[in-house]
Protein backbone atom coordinates (compact mmCIF):
# COMPACT_ATOMS: atom_id res chain seq x y z
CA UNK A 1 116.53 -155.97 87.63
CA UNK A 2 117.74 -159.23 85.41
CA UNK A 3 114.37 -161.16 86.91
CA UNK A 4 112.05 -158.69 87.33
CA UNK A 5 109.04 -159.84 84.62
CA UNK A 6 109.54 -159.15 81.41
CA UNK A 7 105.93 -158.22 80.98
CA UNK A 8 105.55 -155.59 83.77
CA UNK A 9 105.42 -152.66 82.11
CA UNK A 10 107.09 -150.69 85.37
CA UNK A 11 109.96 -153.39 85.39
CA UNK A 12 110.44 -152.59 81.38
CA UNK A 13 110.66 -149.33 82.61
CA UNK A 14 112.86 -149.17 84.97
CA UNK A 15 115.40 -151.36 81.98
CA UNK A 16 114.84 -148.83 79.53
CA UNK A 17 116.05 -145.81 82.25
CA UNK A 18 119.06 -147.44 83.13
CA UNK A 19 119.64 -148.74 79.38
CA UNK A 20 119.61 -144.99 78.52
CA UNK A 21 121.68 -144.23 81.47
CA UNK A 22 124.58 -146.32 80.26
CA UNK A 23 124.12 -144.83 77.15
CA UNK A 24 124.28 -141.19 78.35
CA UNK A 25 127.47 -142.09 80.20
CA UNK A 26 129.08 -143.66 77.76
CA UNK A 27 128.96 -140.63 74.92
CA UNK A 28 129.54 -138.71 78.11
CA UNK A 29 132.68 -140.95 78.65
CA UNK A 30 133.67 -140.71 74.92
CA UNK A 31 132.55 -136.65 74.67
CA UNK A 32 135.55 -136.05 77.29
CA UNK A 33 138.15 -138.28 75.91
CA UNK A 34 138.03 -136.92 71.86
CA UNK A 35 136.45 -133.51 72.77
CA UNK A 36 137.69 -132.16 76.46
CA UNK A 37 138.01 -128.65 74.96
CA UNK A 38 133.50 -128.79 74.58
CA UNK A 39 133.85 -129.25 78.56
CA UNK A 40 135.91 -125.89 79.25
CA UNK A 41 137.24 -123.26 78.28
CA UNK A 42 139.49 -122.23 75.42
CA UNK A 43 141.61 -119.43 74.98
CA UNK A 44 143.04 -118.39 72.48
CA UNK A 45 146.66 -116.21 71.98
CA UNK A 46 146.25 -114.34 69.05
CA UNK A 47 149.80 -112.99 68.40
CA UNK A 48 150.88 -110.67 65.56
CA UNK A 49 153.33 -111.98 63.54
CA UNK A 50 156.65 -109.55 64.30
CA UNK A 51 158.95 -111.10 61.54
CA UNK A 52 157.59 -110.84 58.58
CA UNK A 53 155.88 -107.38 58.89
C-alpha cells in the first residue's frame, strides 16, 4: 500500500479506507476502555432505604 502511486485515485482509495479503519478501531478501542457500560448492559438495584424511614 506504502508504494502504490500516489496519483491513482483507486490506490488513494484504498489509503483513505484503511486510514478510516484505524480510526474506527481506535475510538472503538478507547469507547471500551472509558465507557464498557455503552457495550452492555446495566442494571440497576434500586433499594429502599430501611433505616431512616
Amino acid at each position: 500500500m506504502l508504494n502504490a502511486d500516489p496519483y491513482d485515485i483507486e490506490a488513494q482509495r484504498r489509503i483513505e479506507e484503511e486510514i478510516r479503519m484505524q480510526n474506527v478501531l481506535a475510538n472503538m478501542e478507547t469507547a471500551l476502555e472509558y465507557s464498557p457500560e455503552s457495550f452492555g448492559r446495566v442494571r440497576l438495584i434500586v433499594l429502599k432505604n430501611l433505616f431512616h424511614n
